[in-house]
C-alpha atoms as a PDB file:
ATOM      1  CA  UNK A   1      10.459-104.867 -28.689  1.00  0.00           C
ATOM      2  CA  UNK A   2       7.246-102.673 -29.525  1.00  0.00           C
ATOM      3  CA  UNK A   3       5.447-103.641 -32.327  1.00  0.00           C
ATOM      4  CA  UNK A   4       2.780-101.749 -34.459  1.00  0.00           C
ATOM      5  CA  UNK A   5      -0.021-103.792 -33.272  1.00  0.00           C
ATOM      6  CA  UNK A   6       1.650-103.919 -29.624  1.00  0.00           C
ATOM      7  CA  UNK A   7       2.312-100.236 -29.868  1.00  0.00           C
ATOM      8  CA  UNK A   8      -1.746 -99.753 -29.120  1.00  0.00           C
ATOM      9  CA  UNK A   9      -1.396-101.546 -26.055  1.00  0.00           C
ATOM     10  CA  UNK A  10       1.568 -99.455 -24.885  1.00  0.00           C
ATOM     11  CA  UNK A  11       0.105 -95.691 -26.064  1.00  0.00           C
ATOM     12  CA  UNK A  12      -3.345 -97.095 -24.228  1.00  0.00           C
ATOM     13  CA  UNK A  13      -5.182 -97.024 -26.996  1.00  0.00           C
ATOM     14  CA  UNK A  14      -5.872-100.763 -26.916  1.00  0.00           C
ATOM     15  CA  UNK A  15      -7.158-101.774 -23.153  1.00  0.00           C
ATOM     16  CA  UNK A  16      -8.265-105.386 -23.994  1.00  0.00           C
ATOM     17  CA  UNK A  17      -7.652-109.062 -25.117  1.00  0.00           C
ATOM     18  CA  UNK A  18     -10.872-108.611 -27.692  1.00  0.00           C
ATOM     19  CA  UNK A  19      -9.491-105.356 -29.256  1.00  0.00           C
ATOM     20  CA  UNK A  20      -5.731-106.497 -29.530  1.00  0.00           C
ATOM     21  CA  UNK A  21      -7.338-109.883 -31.025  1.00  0.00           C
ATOM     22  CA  UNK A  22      -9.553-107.773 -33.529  1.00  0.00           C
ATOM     23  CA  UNK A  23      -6.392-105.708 -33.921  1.00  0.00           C
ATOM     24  CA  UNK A  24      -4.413-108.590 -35.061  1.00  0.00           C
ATOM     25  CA  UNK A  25      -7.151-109.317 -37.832  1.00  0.00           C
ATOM     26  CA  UNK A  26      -5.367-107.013 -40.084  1.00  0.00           C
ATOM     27  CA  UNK A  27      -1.960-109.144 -40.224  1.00  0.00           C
ATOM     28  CA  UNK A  28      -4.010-112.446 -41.659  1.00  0.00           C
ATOM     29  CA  UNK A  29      -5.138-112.705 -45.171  1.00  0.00           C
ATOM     30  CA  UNK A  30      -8.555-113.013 -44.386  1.00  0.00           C
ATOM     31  CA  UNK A  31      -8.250-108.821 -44.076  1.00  0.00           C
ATOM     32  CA  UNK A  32      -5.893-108.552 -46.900  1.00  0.00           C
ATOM     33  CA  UNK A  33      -8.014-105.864 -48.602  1.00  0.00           C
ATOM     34  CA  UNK A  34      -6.991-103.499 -45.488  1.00  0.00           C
ATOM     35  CA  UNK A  35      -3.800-103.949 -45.282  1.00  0.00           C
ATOM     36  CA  UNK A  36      -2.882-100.587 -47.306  1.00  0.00           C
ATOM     37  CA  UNK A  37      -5.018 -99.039 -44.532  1.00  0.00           C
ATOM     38  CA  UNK A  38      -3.876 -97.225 -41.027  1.00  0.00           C
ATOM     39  CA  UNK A  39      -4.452 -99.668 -38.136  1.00  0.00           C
ATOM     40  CA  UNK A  40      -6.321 -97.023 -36.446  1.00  0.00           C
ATOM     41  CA  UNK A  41      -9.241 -97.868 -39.237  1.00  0.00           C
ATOM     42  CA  UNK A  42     -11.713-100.923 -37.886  1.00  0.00           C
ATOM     43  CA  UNK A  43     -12.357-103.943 -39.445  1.00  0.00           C
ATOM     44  CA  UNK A  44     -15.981-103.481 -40.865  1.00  0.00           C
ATOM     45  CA  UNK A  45     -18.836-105.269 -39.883  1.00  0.00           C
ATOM     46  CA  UNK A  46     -18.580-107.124 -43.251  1.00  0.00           C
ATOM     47  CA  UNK A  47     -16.268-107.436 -46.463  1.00  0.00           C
ATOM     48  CA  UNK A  48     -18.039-106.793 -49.330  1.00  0.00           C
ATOM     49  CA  UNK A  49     -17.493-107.091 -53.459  1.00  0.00           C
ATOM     50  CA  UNK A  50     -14.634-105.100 -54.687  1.00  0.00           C
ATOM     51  CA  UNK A  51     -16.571-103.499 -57.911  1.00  0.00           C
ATOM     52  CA  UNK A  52     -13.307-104.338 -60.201  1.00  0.00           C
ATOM     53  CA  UNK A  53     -14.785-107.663 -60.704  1.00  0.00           C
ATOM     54  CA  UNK A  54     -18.173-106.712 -61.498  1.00  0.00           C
ATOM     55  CA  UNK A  55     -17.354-103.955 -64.104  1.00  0.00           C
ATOM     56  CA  UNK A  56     -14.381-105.850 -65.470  1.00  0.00           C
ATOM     57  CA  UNK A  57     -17.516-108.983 -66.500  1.00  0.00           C
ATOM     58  CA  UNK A  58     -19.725-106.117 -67.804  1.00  0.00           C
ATOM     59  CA  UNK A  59     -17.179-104.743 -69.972  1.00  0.00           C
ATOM     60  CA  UNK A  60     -16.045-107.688 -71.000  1.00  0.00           C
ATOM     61  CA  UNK A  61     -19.643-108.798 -71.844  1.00  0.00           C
ATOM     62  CA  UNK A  62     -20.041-105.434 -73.734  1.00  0.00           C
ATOM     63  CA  UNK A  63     -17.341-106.284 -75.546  1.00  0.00           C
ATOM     64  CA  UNK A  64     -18.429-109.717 -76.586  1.00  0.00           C
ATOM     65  CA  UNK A  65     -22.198-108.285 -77.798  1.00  0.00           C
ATOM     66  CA  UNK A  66     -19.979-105.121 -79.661  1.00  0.00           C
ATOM     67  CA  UNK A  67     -18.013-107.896 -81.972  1.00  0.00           C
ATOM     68  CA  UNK A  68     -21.072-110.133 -82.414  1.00  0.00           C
ATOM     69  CA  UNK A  69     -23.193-107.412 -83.794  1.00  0.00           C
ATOM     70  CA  UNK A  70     -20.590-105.039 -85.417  1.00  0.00           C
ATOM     71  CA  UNK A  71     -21.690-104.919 -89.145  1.00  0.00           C
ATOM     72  CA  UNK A  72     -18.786-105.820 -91.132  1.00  0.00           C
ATOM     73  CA  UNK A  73     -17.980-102.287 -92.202  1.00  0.00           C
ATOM     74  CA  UNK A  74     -17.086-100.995 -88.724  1.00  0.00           C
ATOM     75  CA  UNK A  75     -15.528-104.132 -88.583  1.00  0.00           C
ATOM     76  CA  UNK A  76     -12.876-103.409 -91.297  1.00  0.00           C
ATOM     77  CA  UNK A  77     -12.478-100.352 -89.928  1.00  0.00           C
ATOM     78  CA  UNK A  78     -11.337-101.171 -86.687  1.00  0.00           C
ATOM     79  CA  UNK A  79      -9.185-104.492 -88.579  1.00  0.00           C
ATOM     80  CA  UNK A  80      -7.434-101.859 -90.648  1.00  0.00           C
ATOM     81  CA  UNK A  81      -7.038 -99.227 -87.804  1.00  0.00           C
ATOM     82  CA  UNK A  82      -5.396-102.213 -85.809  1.00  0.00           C
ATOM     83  CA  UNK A  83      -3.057-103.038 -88.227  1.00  0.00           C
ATOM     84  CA  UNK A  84      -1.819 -99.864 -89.114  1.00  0.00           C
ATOM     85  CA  UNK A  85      -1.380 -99.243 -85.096  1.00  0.00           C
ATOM     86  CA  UNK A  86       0.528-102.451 -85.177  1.00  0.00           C
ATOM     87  CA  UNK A  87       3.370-101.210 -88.263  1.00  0.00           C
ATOM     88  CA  UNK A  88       3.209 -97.734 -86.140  1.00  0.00           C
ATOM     89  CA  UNK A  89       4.261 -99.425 -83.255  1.00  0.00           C
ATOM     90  CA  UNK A  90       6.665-101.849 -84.903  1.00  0.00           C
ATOM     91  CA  UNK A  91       8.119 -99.070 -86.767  1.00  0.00           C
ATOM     92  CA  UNK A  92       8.532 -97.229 -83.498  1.00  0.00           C
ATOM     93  CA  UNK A  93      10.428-100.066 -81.908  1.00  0.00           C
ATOM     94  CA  UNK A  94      12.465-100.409 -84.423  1.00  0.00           C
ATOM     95  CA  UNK A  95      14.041 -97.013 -84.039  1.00  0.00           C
ATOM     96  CA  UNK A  96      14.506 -97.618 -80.411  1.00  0.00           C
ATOM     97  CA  UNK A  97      15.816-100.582 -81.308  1.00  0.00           C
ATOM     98  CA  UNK A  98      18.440 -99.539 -83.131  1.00  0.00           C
ATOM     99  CA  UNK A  99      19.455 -96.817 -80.817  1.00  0.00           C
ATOM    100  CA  UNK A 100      19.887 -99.093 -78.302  1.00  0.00           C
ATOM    101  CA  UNK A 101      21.775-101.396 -80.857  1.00  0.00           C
ATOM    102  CA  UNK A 102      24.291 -98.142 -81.228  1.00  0.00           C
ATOM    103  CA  UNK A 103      24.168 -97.828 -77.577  1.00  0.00           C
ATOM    104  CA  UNK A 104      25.248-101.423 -76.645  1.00  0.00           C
ATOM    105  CA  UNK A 105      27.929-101.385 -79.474  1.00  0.00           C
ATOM    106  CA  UNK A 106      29.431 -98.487 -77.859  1.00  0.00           C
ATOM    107  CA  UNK A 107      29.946 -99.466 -74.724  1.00  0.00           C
ATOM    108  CA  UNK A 108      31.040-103.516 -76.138  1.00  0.00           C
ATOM    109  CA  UNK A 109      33.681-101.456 -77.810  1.00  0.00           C
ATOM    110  CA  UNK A 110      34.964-100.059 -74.691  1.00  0.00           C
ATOM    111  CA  UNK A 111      34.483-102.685 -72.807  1.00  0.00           C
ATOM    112  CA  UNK A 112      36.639-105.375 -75.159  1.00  0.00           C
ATOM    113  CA  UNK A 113      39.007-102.966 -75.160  1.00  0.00           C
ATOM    114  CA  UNK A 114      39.666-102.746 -71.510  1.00  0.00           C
ATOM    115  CA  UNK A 115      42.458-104.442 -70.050  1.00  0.00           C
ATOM    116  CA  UNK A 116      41.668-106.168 -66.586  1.00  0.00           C
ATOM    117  CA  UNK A 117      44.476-105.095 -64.207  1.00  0.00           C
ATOM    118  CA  UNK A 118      44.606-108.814 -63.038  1.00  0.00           C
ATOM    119  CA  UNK A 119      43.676-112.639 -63.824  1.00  0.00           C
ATOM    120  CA  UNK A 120      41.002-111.891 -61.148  1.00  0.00           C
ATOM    121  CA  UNK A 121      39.460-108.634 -62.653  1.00  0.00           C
ATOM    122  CA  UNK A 122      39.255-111.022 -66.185  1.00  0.00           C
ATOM    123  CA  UNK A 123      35.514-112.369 -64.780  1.00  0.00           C
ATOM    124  CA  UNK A 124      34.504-108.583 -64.119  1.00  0.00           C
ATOM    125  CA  UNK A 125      35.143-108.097 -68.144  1.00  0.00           C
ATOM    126  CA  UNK A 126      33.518-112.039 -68.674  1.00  0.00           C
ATOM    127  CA  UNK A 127      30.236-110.399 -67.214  1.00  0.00           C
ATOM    128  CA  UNK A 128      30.351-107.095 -68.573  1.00  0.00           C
ATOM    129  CA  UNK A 129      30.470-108.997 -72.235  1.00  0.00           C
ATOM    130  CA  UNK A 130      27.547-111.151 -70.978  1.00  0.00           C
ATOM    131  CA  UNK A 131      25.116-108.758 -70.121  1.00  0.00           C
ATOM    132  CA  UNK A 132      25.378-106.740 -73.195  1.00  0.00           C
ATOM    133  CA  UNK A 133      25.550-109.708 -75.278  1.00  0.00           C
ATOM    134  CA  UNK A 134      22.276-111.003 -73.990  1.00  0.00           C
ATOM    135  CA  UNK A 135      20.684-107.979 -74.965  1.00  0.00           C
ATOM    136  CA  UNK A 136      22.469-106.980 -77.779  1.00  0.00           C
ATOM    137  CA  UNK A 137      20.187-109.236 -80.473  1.00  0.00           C
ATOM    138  CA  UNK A 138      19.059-108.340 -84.074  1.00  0.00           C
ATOM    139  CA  UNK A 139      15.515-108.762 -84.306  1.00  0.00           C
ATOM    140  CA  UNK A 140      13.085-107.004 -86.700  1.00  0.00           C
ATOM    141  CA  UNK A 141       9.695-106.036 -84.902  1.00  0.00           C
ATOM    142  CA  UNK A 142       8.115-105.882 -88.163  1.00  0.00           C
ATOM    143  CA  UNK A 143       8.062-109.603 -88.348  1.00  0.00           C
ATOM    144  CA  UNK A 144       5.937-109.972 -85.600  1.00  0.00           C
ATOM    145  CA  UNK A 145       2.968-107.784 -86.600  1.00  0.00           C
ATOM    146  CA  UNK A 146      -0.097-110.062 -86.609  1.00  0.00           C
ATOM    147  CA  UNK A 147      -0.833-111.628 -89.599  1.00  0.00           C
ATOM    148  CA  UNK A 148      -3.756-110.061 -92.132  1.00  0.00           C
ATOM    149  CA  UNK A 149      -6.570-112.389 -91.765  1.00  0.00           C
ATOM    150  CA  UNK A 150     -10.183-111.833 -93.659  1.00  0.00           C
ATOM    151  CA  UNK A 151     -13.032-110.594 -91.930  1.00  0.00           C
ATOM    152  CA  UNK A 152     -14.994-113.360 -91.156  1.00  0.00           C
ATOM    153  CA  UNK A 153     -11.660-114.407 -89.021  1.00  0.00           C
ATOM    154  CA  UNK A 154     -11.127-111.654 -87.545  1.00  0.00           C
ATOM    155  CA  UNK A 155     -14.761-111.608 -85.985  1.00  0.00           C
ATOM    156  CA  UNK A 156     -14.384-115.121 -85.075  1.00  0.00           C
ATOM    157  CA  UNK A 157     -11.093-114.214 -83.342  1.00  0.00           C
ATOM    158  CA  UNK A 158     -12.530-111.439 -81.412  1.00  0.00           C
ATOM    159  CA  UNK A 159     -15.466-113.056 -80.442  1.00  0.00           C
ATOM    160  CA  UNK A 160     -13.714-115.726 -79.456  1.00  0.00           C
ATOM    161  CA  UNK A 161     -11.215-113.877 -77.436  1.00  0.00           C
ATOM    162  CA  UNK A 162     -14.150-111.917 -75.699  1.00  0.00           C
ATOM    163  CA  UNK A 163     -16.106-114.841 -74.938  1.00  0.00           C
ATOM    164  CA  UNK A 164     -13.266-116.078 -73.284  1.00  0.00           C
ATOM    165  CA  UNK A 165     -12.765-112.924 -71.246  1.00  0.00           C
ATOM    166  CA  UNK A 166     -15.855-113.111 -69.727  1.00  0.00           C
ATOM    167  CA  UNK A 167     -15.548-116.689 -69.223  1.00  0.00           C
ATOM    168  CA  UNK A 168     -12.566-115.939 -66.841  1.00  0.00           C
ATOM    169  CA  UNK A 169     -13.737-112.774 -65.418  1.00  0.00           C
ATOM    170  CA  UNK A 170     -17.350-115.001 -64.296  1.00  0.00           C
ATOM    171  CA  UNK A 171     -14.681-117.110 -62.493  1.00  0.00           C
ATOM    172  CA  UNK A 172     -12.837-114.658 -60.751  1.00  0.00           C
ATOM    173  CA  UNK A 173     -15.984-112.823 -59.631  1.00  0.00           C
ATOM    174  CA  UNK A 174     -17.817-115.979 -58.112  1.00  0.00           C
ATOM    175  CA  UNK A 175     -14.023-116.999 -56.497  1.00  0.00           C
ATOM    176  CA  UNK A 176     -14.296-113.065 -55.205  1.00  0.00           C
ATOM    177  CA  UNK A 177     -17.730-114.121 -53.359  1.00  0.00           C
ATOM    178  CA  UNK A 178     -16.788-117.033 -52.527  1.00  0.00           C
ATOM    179  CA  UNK A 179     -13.544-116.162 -50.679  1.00  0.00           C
ATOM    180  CA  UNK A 180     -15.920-112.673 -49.169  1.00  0.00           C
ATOM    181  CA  UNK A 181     -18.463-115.186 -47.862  1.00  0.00           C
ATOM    182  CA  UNK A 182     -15.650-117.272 -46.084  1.00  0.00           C
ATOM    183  CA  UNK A 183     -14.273-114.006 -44.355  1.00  0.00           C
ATOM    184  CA  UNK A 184     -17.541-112.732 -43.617  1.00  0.00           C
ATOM    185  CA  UNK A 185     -18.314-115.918 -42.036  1.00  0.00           C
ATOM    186  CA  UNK A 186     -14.915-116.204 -40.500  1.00  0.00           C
ATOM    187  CA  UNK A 187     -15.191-112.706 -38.667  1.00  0.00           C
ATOM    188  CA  UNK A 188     -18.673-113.233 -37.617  1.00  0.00           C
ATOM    189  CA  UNK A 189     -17.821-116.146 -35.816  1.00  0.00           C
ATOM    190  CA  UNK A 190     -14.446-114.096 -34.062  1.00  0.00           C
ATOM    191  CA  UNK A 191     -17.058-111.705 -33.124  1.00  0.00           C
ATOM    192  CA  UNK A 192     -19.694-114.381 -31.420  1.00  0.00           C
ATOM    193  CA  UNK A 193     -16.430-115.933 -29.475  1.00  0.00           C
ATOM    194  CA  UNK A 194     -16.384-112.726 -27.803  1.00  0.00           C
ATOM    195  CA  UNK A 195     -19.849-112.872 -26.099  1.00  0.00           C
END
């Protein structure tokens, strides 16, 4: 059976044990990044930084410099503009809740009222009643809008939270080099077994 990587050999555009090997690169994770990629594209000569990472740190890090200088006007702007975003959206969700609450009712209704034409049909109905229940919950999203805190929280909160962010984006960028060194490495060596 013809594969896509054997397909090359097959349609002659693959003549060689060092081109079907550099072929095969593209089904191991060290060339994960190309995988979205035709086959017909090489491997290049090296990986390099995917700029996600980098601009996800310096945002981040703009972020963290924005709440540490903010004066506390701007401040309680944005504190109250995030609030009131937060009832919008609760009050939004609430709707929707309810219409699905309708919704669910509805259908419960028909559903209880169904008769199963056997003992075995009687699990059908079982399930039916179980899905909908498990969805089919009062809640109030109002009750989960964050909680009003004074300023000098609220900047310790964000700053806190943004510090943290570029804590964890610093990580994932040096694992990103790390992990491009090892493939760079990796396919330079593939590429000196060749010679």
């Amino acid at each position: 059976m013809i594969t896509c990587y054997t397909e090359k050999i097959v349609n002659g555009s693959i003549s060689t044990g060092q081109d079907f090997l550099m072929l095969c690169v593209r089904a191991l994770d060290i060339a994960c990044s190309m995988r979205e990629k035709p086959l017909s594209e090489p491997l290049p000569e090296k990986f390099e930084e995917d700029d996600y990472y980098v601009q996800s740190l310096k945002d981040a890090e703009v972020e963290l410099v924005k709440y540490t200088n903010m004066s506390d006007d701007e401040l309680q702007t944005e504190m109250d503009a995030e609030y009131k975003q937060a009832e919008q959206n609760a009050d939004e969700r609430a709707i929707k809740h309810q219409q699905e609450k309708l919704a669910y009712d509805k259908v419960r209704r028909e559903v209880l009222r169904w008769q199963p034409p056997t003992e075995v049909h009687e699990n059908l109905k079982k399930f039916a009643l179980e899905q909908i229940d498990s969805c089919n919950r009062d809640y109030d999203p109002h009750a989960y809008l964050p909680q009003r805190v004074d300023l000098k929280t609220y900047r310790a909160e964000k700053i806190k939270d943004a510090a943290y962010v570029v804590i964890r984006h610093t990580e994932r960028l040096q694992t990103m080099r790390e992990s491009i060194d090892y493939k760079n490495k990796w396919l330079a060596e593939l590429r000196a077994s060749f010679n």
